[in-house]
Protein backbone atom coordinates (compact mmCIF):
# COMPACT_ATOMS: atom_id res chain seq x y z
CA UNK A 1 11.29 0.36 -0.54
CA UNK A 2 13.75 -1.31 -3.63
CA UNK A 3 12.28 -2.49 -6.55
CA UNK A 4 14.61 -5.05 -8.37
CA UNK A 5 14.78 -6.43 -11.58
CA UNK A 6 15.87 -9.23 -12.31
CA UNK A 7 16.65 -10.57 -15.68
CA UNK A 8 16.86 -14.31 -16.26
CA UNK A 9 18.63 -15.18 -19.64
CA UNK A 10 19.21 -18.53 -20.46
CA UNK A 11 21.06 -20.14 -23.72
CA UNK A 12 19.96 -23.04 -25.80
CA UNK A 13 23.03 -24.76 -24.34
CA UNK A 14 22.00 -27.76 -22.17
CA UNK A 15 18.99 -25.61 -20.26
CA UNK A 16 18.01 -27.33 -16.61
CA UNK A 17 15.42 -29.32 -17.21
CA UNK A 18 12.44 -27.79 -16.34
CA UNK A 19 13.02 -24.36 -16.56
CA UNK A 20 13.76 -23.37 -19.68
CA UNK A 21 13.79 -25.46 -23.72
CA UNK A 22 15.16 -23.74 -26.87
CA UNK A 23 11.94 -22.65 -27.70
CA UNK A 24 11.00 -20.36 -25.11
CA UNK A 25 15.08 -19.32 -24.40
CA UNK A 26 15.33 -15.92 -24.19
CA UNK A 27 15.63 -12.53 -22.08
CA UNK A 28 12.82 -12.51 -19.21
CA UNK A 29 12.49 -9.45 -16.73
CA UNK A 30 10.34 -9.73 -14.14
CA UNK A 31 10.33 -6.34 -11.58
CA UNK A 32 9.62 -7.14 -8.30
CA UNK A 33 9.18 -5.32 -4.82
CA UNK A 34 11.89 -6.49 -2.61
CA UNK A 35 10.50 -6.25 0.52
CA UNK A 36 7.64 -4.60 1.99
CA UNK A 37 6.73 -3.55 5.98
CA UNK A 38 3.30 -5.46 6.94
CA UNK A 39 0.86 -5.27 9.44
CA UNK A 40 0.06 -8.25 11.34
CA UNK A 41 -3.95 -9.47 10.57
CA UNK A 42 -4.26 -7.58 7.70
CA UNK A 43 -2.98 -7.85 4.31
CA UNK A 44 -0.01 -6.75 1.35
CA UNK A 45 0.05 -6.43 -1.83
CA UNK A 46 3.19 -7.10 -3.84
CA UNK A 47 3.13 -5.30 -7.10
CA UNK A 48 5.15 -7.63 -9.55
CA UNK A 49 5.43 -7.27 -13.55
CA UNK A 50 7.56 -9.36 -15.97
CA UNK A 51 8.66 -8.95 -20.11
CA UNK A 52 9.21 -11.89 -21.94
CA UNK A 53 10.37 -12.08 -25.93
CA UNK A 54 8.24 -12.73 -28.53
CA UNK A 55 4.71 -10.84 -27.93
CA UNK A 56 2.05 -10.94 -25.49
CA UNK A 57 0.79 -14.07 -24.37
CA UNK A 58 -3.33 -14.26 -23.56
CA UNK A 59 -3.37 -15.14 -20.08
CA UNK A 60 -5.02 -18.54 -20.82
CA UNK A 61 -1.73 -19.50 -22.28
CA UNK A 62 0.50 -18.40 -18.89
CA UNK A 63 -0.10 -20.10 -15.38
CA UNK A 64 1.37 -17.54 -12.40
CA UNK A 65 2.84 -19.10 -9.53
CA UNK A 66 4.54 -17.85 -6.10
CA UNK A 67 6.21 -19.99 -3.99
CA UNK A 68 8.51 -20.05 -1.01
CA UNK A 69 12.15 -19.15 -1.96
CA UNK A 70 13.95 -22.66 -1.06
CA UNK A 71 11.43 -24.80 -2.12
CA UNK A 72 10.42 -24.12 -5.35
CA UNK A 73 7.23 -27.18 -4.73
CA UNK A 74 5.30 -25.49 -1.83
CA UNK A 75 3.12 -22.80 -3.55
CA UNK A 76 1.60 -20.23 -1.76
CA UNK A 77 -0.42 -19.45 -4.40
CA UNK A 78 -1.77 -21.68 -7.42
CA UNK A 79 -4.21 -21.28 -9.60
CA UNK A 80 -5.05 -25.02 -8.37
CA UNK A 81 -5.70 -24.68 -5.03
CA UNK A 82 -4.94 -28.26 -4.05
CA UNK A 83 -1.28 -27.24 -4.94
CA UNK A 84 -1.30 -24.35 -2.64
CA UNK A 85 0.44 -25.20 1.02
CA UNK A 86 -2.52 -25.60 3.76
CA UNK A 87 -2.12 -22.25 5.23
CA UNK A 88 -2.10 -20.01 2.57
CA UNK A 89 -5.39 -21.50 1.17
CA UNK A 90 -8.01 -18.44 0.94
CA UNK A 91 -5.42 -15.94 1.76
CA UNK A 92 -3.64 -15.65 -1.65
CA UNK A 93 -4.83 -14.22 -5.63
CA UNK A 94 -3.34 -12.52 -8.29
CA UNK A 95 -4.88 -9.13 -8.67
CA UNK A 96 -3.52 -8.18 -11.95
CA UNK A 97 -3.77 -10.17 -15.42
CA UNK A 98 -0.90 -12.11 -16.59
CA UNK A 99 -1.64 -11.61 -20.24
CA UNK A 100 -1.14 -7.65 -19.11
CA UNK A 101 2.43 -8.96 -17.52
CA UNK A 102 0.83 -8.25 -14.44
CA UNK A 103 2.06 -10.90 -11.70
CA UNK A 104 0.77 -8.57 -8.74
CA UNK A 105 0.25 -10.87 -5.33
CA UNK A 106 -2.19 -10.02 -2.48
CA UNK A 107 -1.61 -11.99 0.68
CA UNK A 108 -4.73 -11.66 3.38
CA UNK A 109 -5.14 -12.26 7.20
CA UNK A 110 -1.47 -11.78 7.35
CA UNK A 111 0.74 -13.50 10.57
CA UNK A 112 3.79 -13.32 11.93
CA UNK A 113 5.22 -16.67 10.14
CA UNK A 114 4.49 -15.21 6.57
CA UNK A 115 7.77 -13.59 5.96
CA UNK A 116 8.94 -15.13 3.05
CA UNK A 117 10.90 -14.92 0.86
CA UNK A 118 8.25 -15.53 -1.55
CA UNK A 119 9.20 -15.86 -5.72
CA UNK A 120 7.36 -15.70 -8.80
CA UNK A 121 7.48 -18.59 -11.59
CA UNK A 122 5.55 -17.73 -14.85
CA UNK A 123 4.74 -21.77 -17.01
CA UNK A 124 3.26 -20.85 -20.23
CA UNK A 125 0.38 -23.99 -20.80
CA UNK A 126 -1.00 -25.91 -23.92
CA UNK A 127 -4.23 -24.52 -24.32
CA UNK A 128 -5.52 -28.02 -25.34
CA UNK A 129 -5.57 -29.84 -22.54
CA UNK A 130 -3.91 -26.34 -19.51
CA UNK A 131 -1.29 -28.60 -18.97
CA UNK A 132 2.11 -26.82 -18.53
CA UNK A 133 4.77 -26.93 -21.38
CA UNK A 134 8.54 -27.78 -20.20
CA UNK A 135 8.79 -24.23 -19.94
CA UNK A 136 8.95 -22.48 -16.34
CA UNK A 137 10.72 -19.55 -15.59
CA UNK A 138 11.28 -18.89 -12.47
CA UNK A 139 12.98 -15.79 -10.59
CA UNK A 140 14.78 -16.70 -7.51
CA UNK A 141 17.73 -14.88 -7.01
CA UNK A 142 15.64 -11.85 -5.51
CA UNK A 143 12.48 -12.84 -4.22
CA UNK A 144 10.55 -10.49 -1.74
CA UNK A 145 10.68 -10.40 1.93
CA UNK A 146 7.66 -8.96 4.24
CA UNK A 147 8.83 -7.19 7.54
CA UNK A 148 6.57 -8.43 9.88
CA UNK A 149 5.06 -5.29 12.24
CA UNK A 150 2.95 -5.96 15.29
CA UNK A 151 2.29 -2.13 15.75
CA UNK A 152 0.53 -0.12 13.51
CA UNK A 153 2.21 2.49 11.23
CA UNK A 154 2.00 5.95 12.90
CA UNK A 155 -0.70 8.71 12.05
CA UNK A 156 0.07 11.99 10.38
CA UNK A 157 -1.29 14.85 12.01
CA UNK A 158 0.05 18.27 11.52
CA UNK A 159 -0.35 20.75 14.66
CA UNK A 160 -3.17 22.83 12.81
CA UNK A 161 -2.39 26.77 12.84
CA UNK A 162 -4.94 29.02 14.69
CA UNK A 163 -8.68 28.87 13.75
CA UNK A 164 -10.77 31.95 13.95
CA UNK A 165 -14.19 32.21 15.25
CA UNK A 166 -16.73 31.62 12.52
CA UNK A 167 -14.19 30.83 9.84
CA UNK A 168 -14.29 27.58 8.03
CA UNK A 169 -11.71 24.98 9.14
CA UNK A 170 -9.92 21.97 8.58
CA UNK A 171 -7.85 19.02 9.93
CA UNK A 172 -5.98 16.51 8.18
CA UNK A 173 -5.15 13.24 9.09
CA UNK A 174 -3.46 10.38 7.31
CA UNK A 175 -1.31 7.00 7.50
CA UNK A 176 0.07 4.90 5.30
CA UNK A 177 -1.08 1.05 4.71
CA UNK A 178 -0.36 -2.45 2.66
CA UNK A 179 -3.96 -3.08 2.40
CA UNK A 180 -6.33 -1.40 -0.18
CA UNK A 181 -8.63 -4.44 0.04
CA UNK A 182 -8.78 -3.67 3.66
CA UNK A 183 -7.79 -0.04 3.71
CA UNK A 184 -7.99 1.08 7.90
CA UNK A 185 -10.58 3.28 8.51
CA UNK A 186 -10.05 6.41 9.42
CA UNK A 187 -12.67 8.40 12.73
CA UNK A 188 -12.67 11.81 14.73
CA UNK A 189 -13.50 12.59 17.80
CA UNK A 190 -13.60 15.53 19.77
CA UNK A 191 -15.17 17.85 17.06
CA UNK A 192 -17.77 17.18 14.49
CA UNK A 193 -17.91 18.21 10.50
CA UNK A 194 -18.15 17.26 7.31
CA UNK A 195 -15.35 14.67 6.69
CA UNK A 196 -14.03 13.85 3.12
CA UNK A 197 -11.45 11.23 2.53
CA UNK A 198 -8.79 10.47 0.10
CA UNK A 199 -7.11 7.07 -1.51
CA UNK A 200 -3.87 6.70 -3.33
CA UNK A 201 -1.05 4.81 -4.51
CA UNK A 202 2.30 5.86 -3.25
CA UNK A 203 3.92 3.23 -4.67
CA UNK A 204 6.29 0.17 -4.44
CA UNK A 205 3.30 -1.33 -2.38
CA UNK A 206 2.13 1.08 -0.19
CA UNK A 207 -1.36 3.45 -0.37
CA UNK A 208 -2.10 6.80 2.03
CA UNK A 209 -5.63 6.90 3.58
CA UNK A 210 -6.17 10.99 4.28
CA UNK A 211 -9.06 12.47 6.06
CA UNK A 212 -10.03 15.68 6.10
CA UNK A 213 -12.29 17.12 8.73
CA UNK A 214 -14.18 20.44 7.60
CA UNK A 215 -15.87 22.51 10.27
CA UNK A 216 -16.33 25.95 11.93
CA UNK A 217 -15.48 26.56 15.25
CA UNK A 218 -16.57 28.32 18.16
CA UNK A 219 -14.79 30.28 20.42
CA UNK A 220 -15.67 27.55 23.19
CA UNK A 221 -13.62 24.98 21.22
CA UNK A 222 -10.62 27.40 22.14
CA UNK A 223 -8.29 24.66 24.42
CA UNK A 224 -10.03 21.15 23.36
CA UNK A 225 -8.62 18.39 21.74
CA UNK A 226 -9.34 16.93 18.46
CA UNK A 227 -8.28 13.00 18.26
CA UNK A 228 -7.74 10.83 14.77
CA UNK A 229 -8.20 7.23 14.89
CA UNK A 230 -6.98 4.17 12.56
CA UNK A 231 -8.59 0.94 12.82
CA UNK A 232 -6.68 -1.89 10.63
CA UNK A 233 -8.31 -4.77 9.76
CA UNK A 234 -8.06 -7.44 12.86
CA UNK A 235 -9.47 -4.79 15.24
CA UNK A 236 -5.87 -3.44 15.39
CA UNK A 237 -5.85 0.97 15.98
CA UNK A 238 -3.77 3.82 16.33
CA UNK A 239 -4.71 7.42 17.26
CA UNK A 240 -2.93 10.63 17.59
CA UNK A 241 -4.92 13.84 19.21
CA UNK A 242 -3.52 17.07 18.56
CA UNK A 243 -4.81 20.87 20.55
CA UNK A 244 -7.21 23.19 18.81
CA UNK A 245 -6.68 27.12 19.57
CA UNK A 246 -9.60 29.54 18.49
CA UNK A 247 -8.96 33.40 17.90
CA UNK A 248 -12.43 35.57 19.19
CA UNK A 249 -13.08 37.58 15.44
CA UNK A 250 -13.28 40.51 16.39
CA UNK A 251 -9.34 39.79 18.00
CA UNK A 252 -8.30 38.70 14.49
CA UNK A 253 -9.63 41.34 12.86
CA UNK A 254 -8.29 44.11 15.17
CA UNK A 255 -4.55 41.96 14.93
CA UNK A 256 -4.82 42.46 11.34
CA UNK A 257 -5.72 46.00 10.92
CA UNK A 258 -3.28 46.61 13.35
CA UNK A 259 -0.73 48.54 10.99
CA UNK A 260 -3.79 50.36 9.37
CA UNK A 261 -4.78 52.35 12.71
CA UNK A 262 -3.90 56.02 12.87
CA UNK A 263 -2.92 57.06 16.51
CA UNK A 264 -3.64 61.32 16.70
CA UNK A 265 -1.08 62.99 18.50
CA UNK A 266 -2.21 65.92 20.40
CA UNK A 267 0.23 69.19 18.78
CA UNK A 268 2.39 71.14 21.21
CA UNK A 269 1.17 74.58 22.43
């Protein structure tokens, strides 16, 4: 996935009226995901930062909006929600903290209509009265686009090597997700063990769920199948099984000493 950044500079030359006065002029970067694969009923987060010139700004003093690319009045999210368009209402926040130039937009109970493109606008506010200054900045000319997926992402999981009888073992299974809110939930079936699972950021908007299964198998479990399974928010799963094959010990053992055995040879008469 691209991350652009976009810098907006505007002169004290006849600025449009209302986006930019004198005062404020000045370089603005805001860095934002361009576009991001989603799953259908769940959610996204689009990571989004910005710069501005003269120091930080307490976030009391800065009112984050997003809004659909062409029309620059129907908000999908507000901080008002009586300015945010009917069907994003409940669906939309800002996860990070604008004074922290964080501009970061989660989108819930995603469906198949909420593509986008979807842009950011930072007003900064009188902190009188919260009503905006003459100041908006907004950054259209790359806004992001989600990718609308009706099948889950698929499952990562590795054909394990060869367990042996009595030895400790693991599996590990993993996919990739939009949602940490609603991370999928990861199950086994097919064997039981101690399962221990891992969360993290692999950037531009996505996260990895991992599980790892932890057991020691029989020689009986030689030939079965172990299966993974994802379930999304919205009910939505995947699953991938893969084949477990079990050495007896005593056959590993003897396959490892194998070099180590001395073979007497009877001498000649």
């Amino acid at each position: 996935r691209q991350t652009h950044v976009l810098q907006v500079i505007f002169t004290n030359q006849n600025p449009p009226t209302g986006v930019c006065s004198p005062v404020f002029c000045g370089e603005w970067k805001a860095s934002v995901v361009k576009d991001l694969d989603a799953l259908i009923s769940t959610c996204v987060v689009v990571p989004c930062s910005f710069t501005h010139p003269g120091g930080n700004l307490p976030t009391s003093r800065l009112r984050g909006i997003w809004h659909l690319k062409d029309k620059q009045d129907e908000n999908i999210y507000h901080e008002d929600q009586s300015k945010i368009l009917d069907n994003y209402k409940g669906r939309t926040r800002l996860l990070g903290e604008l004074g922290q130039s964080n501009c970061t937009l989660e989108i819930t109970d995603l469906a198949y209509d909420d593509d986008g493109p979807f842009c950011f606008r930072i007003e900064p506010v009188e902190t009188e009265d919260n009503n905006p200054t003459t100041e908006k900045f907004s950054f259209v000319e790359d806004c992001v686009a989600l990718n609308m997926e009706l099948i889950p992402p698929t499952l990562t999981l590795p054909d394990p090597d060869t367990a042996i009888e009595g030895q400790p073992f693991t599996v590990t299974c993993s996919v990739a997700h939009t949602c940490p809110s609603r991370a999928p939930k990861l199950s086994w079936t097919g064997k039981h063990g101690q399962v221990r699972e891992e969360h993290k950021d692999i950037r531009s908007g996505n996260w990895e769920i991992k599980s790892i299964l932890a057991f020691v198998p029989k020689l009986k479990d030689n030939n079965t199948e172990i299966t993974c399974k994802a379930e999304f928010f919205g009910q939505i799963t995947s699953s991938r099984s893969v084949s477990l094959y079990v050495k007896h010990e005593n056959v590993a053992l003897s396959s490892e000493n194998y070099n180590h055995i001395i073979v007497p040879v009877a001498a000649a008469a």
